[in-house]
Protein backbone atom coordinates (compact mmCIF):
# COMPACT_ATOMS: atom_id res chain seq x y z
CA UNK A 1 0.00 0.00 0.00
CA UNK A 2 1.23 3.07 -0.83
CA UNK A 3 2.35 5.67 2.37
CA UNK A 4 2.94 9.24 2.16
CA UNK A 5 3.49 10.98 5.48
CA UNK A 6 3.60 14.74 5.92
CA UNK A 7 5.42 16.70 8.44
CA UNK A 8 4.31 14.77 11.80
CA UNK A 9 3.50 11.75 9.15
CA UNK A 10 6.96 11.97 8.35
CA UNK A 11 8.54 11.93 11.31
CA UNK A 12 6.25 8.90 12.63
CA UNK A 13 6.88 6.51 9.71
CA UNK A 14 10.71 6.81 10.77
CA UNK A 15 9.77 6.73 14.66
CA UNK A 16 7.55 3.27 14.15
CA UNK A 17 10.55 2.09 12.52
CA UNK A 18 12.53 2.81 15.55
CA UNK A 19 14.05 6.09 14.17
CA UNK A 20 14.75 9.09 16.30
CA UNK A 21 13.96 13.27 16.08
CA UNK A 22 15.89 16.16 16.81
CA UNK A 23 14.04 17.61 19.45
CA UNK A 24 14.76 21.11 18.30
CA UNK A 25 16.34 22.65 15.83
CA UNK A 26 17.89 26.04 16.88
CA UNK A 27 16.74 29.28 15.26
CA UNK A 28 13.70 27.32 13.50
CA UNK A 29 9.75 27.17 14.79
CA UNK A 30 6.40 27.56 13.46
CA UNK A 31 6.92 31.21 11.64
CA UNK A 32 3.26 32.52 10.15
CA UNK A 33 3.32 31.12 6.70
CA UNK A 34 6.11 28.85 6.95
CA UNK A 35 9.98 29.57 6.16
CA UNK A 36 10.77 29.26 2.32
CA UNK A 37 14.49 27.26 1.67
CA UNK A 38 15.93 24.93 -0.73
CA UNK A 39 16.25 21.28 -0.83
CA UNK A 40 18.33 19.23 -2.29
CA UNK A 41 17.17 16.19 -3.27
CA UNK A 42 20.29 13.46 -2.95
CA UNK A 43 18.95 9.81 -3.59
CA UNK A 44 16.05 8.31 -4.21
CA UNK A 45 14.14 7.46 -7.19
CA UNK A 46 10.43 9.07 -6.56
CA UNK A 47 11.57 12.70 -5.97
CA UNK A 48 14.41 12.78 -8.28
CA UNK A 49 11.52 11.65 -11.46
CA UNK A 50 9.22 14.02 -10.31
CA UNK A 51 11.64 16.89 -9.98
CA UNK A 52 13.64 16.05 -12.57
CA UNK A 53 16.92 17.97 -10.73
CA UNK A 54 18.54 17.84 -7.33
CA UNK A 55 17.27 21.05 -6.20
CA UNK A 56 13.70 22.23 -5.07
CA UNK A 57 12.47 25.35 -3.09
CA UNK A 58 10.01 24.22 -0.39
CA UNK A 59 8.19 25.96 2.88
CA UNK A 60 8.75 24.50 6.55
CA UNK A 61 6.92 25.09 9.53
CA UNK A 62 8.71 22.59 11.82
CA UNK A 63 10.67 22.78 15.07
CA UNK A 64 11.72 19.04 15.09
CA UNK A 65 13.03 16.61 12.30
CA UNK A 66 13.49 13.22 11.81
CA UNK A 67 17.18 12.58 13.03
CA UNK A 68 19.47 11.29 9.85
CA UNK A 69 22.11 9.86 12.38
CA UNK A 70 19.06 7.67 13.27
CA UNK A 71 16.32 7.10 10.46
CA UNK A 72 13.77 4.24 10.96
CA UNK A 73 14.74 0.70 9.70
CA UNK A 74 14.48 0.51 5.41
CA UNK A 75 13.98 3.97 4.97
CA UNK A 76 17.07 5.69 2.73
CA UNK A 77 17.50 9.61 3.64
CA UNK A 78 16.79 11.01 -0.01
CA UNK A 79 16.56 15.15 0.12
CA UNK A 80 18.75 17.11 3.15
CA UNK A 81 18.44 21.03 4.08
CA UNK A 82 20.67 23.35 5.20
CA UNK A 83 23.52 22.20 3.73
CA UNK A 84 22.92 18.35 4.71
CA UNK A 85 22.03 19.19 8.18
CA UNK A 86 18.14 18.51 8.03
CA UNK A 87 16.62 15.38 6.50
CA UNK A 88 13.77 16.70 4.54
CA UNK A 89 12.52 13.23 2.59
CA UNK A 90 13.12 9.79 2.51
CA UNK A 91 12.34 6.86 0.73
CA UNK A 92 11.88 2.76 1.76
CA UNK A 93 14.04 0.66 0.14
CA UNK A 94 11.85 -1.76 0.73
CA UNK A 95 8.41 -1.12 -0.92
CA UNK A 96 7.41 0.95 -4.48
CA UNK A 97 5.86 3.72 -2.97
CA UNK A 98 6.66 5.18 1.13
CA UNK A 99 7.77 8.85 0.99
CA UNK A 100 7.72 11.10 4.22
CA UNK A 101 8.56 14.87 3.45
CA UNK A 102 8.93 17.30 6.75
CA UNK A 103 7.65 20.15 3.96
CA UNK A 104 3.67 20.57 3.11
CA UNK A 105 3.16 20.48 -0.19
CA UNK A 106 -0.28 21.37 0.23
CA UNK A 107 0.72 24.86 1.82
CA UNK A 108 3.05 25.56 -1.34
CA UNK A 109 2.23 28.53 -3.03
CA UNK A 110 3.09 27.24 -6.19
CA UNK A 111 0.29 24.36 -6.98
CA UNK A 112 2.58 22.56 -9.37
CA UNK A 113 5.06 21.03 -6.55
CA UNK A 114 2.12 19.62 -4.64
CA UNK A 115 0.38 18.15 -8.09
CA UNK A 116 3.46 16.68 -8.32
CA UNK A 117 3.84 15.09 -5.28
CA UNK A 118 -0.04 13.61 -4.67
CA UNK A 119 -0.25 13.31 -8.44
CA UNK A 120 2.27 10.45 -8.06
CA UNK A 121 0.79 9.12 -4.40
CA UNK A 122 -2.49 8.89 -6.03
CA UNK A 123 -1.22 7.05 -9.12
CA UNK A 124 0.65 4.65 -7.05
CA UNK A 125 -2.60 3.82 -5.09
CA UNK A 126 -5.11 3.47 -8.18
CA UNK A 127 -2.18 1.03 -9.10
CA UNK A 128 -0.95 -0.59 -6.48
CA UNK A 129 2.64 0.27 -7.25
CA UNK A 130 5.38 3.35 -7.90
CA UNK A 131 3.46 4.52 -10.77
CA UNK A 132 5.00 8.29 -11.19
């Protein structure tokens, strides 16, 4: 079955698969409409198609993040932030279609990044499979 987990939905996939969080990253919180950075998108296979480059601009409204000294069990670290400090996405290696992103791309003010993204989830669930 596919699995994509947002934000919180993120960082629990990787917690039920006895990953760990940074419990706060300095300097960041929940600003009013989110703080706008890059990405860069490092592994994977899902992103990198529907990208199509290793770098993407994205909004955050997180304090916490899913720790990449300590992901949960089959899932590959696949997109960092500030300059490889921040795990923004991962991927399983296990199974066609389980993404976690700690950005919403349903708050991006750009609708094209968040067709992207449930586009593809949406796909993969009508087929059962990593149908991007």
């Amino acid at each position: 079955m596919p699995v994509l987990g947002i934000c919180g939905g993120h960082q629990l996939i990787s917690i039920a698969l006895g990953g760990k969080l940074i419990q706060h990253l300095p300097g960041a919180g929940r600003h009013k409409g989110g703080v706008k950075h890059p990405v860069a998108i490092t592994g994977g296979k899902i992103l990198r198609r529907l990208f199509l480059g290793k770098k993407i601009t994205v909004k955050s409204y997180h304090h916490q993040a899913v720790d990449p000294n300590c992901i949960g069990a089959g899932l590959k670290p696949v997109a960092f932030a500030d300059n490889g400090r921040i795990l923004e996405a991962f991927e399983s290696v296990k199974h066609p279609f389980v993404v976690g992103l700690q950005w919403h791309p349903e708050r991006m003010p750009w609708r094209s990044h968040g067709a992207k993204i449930f586009g593809a989830f949406v796909r993969a669930a009508q087929k059962g499979d990593d149908a991007i």
